[in-house]
Protein backbone atom coordinates (compact mmCIF):
# COMPACT_ATOMS: atom_id res chain seq x y z
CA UNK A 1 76.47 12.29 -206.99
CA UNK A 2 77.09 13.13 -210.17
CA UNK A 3 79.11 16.32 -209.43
CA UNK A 4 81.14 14.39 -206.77
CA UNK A 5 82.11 12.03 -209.53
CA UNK A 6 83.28 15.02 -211.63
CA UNK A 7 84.92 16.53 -208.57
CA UNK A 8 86.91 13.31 -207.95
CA UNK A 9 87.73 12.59 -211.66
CA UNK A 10 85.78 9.43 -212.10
CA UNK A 11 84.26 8.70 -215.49
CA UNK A 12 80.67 8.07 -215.61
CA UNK A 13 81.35 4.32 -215.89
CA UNK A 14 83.48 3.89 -212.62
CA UNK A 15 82.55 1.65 -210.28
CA UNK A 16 82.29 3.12 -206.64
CA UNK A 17 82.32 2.57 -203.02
CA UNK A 18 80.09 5.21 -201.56
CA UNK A 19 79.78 6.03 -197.53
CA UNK A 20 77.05 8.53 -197.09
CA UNK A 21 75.95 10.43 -193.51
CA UNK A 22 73.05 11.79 -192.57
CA UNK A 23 70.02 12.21 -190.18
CA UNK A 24 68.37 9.62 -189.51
CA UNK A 25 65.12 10.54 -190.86
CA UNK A 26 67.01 10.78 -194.14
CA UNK A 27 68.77 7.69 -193.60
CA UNK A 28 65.49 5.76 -193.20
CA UNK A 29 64.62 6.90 -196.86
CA UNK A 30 68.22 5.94 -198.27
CA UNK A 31 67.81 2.60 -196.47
CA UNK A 32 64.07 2.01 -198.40
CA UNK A 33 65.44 2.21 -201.61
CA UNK A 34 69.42 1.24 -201.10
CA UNK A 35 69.64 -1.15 -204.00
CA UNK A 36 68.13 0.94 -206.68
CA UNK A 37 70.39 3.79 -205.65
CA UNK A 38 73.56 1.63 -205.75
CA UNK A 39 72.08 0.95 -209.26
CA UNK A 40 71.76 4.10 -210.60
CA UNK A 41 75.41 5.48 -209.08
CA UNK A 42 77.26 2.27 -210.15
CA UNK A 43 78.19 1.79 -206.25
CA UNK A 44 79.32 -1.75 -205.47
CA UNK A 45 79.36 -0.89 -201.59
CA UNK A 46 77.31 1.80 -200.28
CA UNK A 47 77.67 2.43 -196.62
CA UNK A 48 75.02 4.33 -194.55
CA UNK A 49 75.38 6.15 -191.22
CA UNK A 50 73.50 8.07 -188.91
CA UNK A 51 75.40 12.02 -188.54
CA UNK A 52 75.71 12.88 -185.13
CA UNK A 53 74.43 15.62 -183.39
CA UNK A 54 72.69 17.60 -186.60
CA UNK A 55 76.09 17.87 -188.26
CA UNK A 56 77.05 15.27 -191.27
CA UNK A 57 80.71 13.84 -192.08
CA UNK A 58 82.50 11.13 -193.27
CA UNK A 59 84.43 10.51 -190.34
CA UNK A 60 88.13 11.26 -192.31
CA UNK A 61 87.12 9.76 -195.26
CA UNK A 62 88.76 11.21 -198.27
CA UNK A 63 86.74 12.67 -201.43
CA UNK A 64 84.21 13.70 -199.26
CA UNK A 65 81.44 15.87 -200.26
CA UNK A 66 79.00 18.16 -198.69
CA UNK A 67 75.04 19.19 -199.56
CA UNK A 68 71.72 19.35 -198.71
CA UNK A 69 69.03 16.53 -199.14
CA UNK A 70 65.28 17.74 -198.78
CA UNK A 71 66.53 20.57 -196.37
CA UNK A 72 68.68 17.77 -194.49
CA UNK A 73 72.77 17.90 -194.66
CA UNK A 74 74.58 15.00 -195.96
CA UNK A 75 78.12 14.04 -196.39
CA UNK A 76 79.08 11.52 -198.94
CA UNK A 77 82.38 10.37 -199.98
CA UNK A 78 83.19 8.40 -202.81
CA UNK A 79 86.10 6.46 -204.44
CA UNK A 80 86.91 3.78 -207.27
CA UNK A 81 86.24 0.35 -206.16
């Protein structure tokens, strides 16, 4: 997150709006501790979805970014809220 926020420009104080994709094994885990991630990345909406297929997007969402999470790809895109 932290490099996406440096990618995009935001300051470390930003509020965001965060989408993330990825399996759903992964997304189970996001989904257990939500809140305290919103938290800690200053995200005043963070939407989850389920990638399709192995593969992880953000469905034409702009600022998006691409890694790995515990072996798992993810797709996360950010912006100011």
């Amino acid at each position: 997150m932290q490099q996406a926020r440096k990618d995009e420009d935001l300051r470390i104080t930003d509020r965001i709006s965060l989408h993330l994709t990825a399996p759903s094994a992964l997304v189970d885990a996001i989904d257990a501790h939500r809140d305290w991630i919103a938290e800690q990345v200053l995200a005043t909406s963070f939407d989850v979805a389920v990638s399709s297929e192995g593969t992880a997007s953000a469905h034409g969402r702009q600022g998006v970014h691409t890694g790995s999470i515990d072996g798992m790809d993810a797709a996360v895109s950010i912006s100011v809220a």
